[in-house]
N, C-alpha and C. Protein backbone atom coordinates (compact mmCIF):
# COMPACT_ATOMS: atom_id res chain seq x y z
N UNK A 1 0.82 -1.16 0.00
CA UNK A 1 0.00 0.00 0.00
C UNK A 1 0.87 1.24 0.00
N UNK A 2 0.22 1.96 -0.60
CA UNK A 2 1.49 3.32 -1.03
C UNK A 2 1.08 4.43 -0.44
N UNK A 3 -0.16 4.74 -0.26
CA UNK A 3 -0.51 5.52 0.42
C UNK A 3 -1.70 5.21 1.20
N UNK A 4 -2.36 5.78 2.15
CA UNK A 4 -3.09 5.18 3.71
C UNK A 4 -4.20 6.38 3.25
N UNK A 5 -5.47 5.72 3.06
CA UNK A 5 -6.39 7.28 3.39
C UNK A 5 -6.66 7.37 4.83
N UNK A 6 -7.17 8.91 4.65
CA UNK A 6 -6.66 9.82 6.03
C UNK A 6 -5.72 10.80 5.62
N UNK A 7 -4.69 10.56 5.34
CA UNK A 7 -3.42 11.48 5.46
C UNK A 7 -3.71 12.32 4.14
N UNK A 8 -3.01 13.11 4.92
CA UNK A 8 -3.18 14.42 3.74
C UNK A 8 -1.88 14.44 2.69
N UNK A 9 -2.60 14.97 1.71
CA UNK A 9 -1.34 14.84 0.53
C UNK A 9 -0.16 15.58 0.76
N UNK A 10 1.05 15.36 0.52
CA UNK A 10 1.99 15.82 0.32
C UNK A 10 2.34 17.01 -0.72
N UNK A 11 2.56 18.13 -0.80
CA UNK A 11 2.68 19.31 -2.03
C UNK A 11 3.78 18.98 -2.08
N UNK A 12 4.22 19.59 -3.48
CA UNK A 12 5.51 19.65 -4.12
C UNK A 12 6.29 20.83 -3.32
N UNK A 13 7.57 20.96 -3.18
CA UNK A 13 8.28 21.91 -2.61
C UNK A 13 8.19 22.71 -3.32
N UNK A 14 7.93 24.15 -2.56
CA UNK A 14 7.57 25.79 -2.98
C UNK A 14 9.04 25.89 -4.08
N UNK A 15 8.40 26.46 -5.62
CA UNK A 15 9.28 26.40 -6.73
C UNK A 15 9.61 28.22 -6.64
N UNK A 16 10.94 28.28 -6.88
CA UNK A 16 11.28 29.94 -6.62
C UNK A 16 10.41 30.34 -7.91
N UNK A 17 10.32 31.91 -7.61
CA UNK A 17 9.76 32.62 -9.13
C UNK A 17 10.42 32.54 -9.80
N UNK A 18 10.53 32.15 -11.36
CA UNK A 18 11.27 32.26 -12.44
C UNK A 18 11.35 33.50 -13.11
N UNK A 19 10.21 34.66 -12.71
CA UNK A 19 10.33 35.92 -13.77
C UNK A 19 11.89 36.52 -13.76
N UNK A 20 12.33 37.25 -14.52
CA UNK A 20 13.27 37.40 -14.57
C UNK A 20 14.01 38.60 -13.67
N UNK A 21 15.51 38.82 -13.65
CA UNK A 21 15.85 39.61 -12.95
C UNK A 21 15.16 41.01 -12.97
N UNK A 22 15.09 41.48 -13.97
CA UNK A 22 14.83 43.16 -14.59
C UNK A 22 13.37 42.79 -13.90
N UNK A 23 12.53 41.88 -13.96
CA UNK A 23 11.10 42.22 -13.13
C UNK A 23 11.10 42.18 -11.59
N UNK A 24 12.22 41.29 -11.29
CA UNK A 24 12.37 41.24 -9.67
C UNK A 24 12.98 42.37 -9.31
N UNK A 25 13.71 43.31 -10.26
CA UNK A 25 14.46 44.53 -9.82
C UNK A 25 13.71 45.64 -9.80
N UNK A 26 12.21 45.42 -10.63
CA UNK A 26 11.66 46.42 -10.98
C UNK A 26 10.65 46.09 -9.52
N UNK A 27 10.53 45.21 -9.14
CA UNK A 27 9.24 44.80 -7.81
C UNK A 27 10.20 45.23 -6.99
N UNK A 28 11.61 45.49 -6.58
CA UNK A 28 11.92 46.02 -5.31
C UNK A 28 12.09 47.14 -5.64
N UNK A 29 12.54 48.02 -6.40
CA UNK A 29 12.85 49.37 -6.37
C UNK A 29 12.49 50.23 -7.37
N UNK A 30 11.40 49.06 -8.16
CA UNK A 30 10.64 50.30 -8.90
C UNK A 30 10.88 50.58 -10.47
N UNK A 31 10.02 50.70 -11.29
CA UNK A 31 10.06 50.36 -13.16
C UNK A 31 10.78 51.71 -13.02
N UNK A 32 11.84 50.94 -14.34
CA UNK A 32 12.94 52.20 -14.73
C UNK A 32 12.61 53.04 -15.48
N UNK A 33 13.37 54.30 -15.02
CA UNK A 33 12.92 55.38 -15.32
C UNK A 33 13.10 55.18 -17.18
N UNK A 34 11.83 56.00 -17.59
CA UNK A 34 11.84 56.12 -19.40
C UNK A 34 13.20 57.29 -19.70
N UNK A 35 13.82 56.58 -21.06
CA UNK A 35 14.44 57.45 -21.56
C UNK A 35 14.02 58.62 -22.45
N UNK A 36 14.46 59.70 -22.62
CA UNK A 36 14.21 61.12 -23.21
C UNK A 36 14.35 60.65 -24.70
N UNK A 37 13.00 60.86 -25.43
CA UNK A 37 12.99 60.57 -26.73
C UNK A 37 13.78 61.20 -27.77
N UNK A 38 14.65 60.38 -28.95
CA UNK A 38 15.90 61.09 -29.54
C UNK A 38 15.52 62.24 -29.67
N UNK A 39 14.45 63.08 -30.20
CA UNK A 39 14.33 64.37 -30.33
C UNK A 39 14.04 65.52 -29.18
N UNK A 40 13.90 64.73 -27.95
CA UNK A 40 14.06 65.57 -26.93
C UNK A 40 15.55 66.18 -26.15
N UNK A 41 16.06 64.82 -26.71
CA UNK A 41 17.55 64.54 -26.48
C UNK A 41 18.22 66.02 -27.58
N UNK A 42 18.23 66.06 -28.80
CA UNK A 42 18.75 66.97 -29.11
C UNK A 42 17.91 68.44 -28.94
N UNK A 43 16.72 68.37 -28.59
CA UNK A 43 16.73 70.03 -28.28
C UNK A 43 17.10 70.01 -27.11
N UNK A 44 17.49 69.63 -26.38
CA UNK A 44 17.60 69.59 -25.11
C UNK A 44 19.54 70.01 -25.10
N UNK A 45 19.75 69.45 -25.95
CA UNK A 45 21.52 69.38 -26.67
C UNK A 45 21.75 70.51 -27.37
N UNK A 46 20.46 71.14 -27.92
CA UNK A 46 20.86 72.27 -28.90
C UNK A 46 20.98 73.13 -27.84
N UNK A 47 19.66 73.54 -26.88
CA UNK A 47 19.69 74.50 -26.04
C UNK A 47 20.61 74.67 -25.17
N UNK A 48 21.53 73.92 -24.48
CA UNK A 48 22.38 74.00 -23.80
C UNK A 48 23.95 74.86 -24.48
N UNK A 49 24.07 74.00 -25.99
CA UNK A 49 24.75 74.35 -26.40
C UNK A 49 24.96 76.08 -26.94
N UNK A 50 23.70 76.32 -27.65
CA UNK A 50 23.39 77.84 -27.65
C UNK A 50 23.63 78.48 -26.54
N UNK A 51 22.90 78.21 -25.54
CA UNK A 51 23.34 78.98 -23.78
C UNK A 51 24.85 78.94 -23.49
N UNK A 52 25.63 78.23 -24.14
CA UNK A 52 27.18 78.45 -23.62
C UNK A 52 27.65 79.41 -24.58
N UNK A 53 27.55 79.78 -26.10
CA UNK A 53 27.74 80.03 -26.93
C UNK A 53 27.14 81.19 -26.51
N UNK A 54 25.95 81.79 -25.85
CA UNK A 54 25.54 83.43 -25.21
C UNK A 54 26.10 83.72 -24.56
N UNK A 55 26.58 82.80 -22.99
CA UNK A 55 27.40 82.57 -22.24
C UNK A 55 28.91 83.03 -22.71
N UNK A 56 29.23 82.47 -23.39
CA UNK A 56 30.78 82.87 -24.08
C UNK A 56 31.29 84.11 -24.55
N UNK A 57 30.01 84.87 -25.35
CA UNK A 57 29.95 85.95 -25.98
C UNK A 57 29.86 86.87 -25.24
N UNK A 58 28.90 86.51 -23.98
CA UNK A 58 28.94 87.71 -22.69
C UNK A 58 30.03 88.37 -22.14
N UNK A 59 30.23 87.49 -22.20
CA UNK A 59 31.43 87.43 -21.26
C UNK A 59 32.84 87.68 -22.32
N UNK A 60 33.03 87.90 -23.02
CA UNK A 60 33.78 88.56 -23.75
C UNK A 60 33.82 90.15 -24.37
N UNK A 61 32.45 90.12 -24.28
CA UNK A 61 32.30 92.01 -24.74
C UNK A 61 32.72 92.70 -23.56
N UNK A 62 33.82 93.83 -23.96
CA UNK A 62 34.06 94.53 -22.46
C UNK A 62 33.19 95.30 -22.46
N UNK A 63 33.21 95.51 -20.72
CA UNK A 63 32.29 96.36 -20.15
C UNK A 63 32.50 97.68 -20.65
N UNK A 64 31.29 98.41 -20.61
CA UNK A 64 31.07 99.69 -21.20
C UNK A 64 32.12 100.67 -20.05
N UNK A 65 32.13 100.42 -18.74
CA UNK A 65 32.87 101.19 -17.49
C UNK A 65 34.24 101.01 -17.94
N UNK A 66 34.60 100.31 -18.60
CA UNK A 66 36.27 100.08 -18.31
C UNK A 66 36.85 99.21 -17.24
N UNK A 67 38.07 98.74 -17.87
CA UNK A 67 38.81 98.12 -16.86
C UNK A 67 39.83 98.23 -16.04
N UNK A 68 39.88 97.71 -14.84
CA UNK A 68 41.24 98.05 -14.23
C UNK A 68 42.34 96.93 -13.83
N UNK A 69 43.32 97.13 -13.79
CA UNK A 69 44.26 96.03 -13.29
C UNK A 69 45.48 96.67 -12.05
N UNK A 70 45.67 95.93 -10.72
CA UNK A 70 46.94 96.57 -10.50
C UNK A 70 47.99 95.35 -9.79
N UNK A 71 49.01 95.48 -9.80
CA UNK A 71 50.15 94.93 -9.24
C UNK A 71 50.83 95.31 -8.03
N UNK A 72 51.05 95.00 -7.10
CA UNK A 72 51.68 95.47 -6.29
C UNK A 72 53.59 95.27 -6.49
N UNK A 73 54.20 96.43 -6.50
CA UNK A 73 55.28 96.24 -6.88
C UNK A 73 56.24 96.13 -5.31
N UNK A 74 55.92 96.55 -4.07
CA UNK A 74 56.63 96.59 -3.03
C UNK A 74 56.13 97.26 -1.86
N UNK A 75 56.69 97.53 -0.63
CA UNK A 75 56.34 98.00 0.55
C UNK A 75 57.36 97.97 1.36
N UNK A 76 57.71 98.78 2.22
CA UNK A 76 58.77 99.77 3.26
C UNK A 76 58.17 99.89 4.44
N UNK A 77 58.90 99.76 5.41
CA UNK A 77 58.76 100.32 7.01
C UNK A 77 59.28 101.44 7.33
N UNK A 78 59.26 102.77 7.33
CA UNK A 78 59.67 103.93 6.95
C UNK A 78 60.04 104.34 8.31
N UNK A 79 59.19 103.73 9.74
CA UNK A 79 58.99 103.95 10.89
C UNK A 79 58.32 102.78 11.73
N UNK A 80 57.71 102.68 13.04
CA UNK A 80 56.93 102.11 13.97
C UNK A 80 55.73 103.29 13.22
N UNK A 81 54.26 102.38 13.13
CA UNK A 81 52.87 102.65 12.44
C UNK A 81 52.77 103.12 11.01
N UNK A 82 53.92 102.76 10.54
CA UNK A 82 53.47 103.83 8.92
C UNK A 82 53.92 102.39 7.97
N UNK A 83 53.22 102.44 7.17
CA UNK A 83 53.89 101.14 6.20
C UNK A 83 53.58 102.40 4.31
N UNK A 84 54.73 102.15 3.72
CA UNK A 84 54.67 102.73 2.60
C UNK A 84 54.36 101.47 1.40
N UNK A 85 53.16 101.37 0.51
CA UNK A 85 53.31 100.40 -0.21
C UNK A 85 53.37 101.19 -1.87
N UNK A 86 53.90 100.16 -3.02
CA UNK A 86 54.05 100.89 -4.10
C UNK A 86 53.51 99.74 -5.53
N UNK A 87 52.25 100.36 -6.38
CA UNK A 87 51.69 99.45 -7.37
C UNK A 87 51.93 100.19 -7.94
N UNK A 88 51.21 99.31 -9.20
CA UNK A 88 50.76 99.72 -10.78
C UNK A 88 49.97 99.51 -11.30
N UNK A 89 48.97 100.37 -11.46
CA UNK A 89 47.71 100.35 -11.79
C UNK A 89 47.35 100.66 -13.14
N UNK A 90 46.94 99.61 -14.40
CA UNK A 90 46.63 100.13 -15.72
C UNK A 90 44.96 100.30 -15.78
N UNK A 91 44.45 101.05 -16.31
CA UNK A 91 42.85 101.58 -15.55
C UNK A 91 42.22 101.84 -17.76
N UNK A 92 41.56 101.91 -17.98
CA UNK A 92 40.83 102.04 -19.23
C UNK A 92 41.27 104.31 -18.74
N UNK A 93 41.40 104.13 -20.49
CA UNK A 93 41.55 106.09 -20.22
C UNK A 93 40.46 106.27 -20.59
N UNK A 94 40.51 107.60 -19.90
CA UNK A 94 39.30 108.60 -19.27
C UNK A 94 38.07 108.02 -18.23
N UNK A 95 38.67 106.82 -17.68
CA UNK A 95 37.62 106.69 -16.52
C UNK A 95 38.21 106.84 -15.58
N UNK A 96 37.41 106.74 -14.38
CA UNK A 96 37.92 106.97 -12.79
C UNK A 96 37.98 105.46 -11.85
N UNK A 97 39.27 105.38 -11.26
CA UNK A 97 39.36 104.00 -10.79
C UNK A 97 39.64 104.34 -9.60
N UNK A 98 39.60 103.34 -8.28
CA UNK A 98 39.27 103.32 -7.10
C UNK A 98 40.61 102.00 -6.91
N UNK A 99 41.52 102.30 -5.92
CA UNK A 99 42.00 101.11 -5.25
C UNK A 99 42.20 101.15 -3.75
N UNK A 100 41.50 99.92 -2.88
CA UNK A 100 42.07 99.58 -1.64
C UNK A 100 43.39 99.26 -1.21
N UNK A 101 44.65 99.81 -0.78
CA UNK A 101 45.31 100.19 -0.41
C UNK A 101 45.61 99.39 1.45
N UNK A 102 46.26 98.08 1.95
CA UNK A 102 45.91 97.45 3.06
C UNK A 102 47.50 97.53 3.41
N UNK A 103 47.33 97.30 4.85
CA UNK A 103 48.87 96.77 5.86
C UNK A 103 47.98 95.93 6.40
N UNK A 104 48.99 94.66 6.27
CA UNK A 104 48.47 93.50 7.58
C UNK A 104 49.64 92.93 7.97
N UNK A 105 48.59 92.37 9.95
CA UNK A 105 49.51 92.39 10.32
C UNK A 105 50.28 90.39 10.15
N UNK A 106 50.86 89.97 11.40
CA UNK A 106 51.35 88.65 11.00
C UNK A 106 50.33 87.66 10.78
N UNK A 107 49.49 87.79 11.46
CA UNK A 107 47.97 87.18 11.87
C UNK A 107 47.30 87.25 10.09
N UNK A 108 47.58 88.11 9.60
CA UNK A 108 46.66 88.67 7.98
C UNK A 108 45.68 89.45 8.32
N UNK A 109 45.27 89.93 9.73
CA UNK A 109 44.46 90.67 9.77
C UNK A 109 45.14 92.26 9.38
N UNK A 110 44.07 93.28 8.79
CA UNK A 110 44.24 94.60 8.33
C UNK A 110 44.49 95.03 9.55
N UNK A 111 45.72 96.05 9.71
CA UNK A 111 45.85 96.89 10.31
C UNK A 111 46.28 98.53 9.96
N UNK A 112 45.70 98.35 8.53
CA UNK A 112 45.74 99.78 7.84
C UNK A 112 45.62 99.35 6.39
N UNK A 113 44.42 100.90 6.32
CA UNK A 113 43.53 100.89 5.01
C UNK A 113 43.52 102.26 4.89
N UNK A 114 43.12 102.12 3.21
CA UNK A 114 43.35 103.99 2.95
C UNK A 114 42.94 103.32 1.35
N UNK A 115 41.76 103.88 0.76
CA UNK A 115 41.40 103.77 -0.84
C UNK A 115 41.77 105.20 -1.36
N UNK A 116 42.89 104.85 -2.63
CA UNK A 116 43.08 105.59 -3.36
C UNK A 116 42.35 105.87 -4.92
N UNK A 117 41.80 107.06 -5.04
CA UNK A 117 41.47 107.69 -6.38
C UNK A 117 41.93 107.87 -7.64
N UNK A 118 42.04 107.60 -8.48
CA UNK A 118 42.69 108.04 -9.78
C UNK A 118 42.08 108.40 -10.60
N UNK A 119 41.68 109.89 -11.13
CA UNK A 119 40.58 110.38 -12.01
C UNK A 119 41.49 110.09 -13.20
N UNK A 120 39.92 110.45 -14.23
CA UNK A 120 40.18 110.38 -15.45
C UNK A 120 41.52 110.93 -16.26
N UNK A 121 41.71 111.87 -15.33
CA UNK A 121 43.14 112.40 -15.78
C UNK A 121 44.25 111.82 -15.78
N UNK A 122 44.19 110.81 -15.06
CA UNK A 122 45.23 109.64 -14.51
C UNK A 122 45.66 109.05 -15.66
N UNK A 123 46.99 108.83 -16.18
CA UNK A 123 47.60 108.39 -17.17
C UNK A 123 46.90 106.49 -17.17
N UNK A 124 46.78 105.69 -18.33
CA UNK A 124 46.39 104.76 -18.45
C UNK A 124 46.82 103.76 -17.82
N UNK A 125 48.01 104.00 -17.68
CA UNK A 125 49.40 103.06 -16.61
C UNK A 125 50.09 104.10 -15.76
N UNK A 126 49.88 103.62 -14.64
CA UNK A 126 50.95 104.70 -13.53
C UNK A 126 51.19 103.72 -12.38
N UNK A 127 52.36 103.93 -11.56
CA UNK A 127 52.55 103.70 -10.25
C UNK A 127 52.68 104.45 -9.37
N UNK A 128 52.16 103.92 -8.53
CA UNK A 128 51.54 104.78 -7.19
C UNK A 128 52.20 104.19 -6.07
N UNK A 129 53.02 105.08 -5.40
CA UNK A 129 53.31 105.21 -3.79
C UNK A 129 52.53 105.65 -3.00
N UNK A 130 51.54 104.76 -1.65
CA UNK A 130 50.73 105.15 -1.05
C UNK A 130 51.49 105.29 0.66
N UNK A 131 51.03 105.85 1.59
CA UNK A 131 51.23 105.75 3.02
C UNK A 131 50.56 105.47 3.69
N UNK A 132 50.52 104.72 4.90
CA UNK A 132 49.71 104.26 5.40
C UNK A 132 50.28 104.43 6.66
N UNK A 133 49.12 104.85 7.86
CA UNK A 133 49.33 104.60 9.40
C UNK A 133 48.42 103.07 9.61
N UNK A 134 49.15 102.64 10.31
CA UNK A 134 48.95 101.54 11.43
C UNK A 134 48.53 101.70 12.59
N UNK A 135 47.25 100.97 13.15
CA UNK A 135 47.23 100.83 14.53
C UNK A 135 48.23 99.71 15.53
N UNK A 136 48.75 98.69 14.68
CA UNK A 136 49.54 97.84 15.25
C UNK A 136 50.85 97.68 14.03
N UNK A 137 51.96 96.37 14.53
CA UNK A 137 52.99 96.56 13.59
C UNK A 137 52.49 95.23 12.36
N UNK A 138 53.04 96.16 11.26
CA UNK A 138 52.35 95.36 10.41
C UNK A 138 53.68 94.78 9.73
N UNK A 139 53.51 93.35 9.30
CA UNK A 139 54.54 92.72 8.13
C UNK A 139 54.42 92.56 6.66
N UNK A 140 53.21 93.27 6.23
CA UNK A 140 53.56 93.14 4.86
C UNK A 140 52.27 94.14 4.20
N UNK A 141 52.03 94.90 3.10
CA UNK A 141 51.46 96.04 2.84
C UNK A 141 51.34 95.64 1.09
N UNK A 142 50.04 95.87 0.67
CA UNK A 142 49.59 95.96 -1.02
C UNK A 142 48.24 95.90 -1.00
N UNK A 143 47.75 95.97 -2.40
CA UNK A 143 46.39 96.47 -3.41
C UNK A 143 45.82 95.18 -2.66
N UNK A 144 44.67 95.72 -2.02
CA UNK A 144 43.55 94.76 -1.63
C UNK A 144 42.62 93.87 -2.85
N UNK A 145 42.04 95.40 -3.90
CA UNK A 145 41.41 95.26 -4.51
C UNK A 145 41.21 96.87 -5.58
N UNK A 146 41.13 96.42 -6.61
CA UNK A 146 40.90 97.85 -7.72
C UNK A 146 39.35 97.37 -8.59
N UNK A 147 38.63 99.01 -8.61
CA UNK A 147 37.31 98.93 -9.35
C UNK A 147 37.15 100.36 -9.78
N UNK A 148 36.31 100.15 -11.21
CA UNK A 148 36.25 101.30 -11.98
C UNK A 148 34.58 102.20 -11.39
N UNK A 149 35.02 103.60 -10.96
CA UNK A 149 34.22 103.99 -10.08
C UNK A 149 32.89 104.48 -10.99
N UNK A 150 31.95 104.79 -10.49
CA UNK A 150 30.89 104.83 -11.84
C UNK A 150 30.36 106.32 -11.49
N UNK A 151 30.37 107.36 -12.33
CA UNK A 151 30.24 108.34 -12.62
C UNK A 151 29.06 108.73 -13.09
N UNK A 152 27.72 108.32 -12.81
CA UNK A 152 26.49 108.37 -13.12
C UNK A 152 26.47 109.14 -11.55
């Protein structure tokens, strides 16, 4: 006798799912995202590319204000509180340029400031010897920063 009634049948052992990976990947974390249709793909490619190409051009037309550039060529201890520093400032002619003028001390903190003017009259290239008082002793003195002042 092979089998006894009464007893309950035996099932086959639980068979894993066969669907495939890409559906078991898509049941844990979700159907993949759609790709951007070829023609979305290139306007999407054109526009970017145009925007660098405005981008590029911007940024190449000089500014209507003019420009400035300066160098710091050196600096002197003349005394205790005075630091003498000495640039060169090339500025667009006939505008008016502005430079910050700093002593700092070992730390890098400022311990003397003084912005110098250069009107329109100001030759296109010049160097400038500035003076400066100190509230403390300073180790080293130059151009913070130069900008073309706006005359409106």
């Amino acid at each position: 006798m092979s089998t006894s009634e009464g007893q309950p049948e035996t099932s086959a052992p639980h068979q894993p799912d066969v669907s495939t990976s890409e559906s078991r990947l898509a049941n844990r974390y979700g159907a993949p995202k759609r790709r951007l249709s070829r023609r979305a793909r290139i306007i999407g490619t054109s526009a970017a590319v145009a925007a660098g190409i405005v981008a590029a051009a911007w940024m190449n037309i000089p500014a209507s204000t003019g420009t400035v550039t300066s160098k710091d060529v050196g600096f002197t201890f003349p005394e205790d509180g005075r630091v003498v520093v000495d640039f060169k400032v090339d500025k667009s002619a006939g505008s008016t340029a502005a430079c910050a003028v700093q002593a700092l001390n070992e730390s890098y903190a400022v311990v003397g400031w003084k912005t110098v003017l250069l009107g329109p009259d100001a030759p296109e290239s010049s160097t400038q010897r500035v003076e400066l008082r100190t509230d403390s002793p300073a180790v080293t003195g130059g151009v913070s920063s130069c900008w073309i002042v706006d005359e409106g």
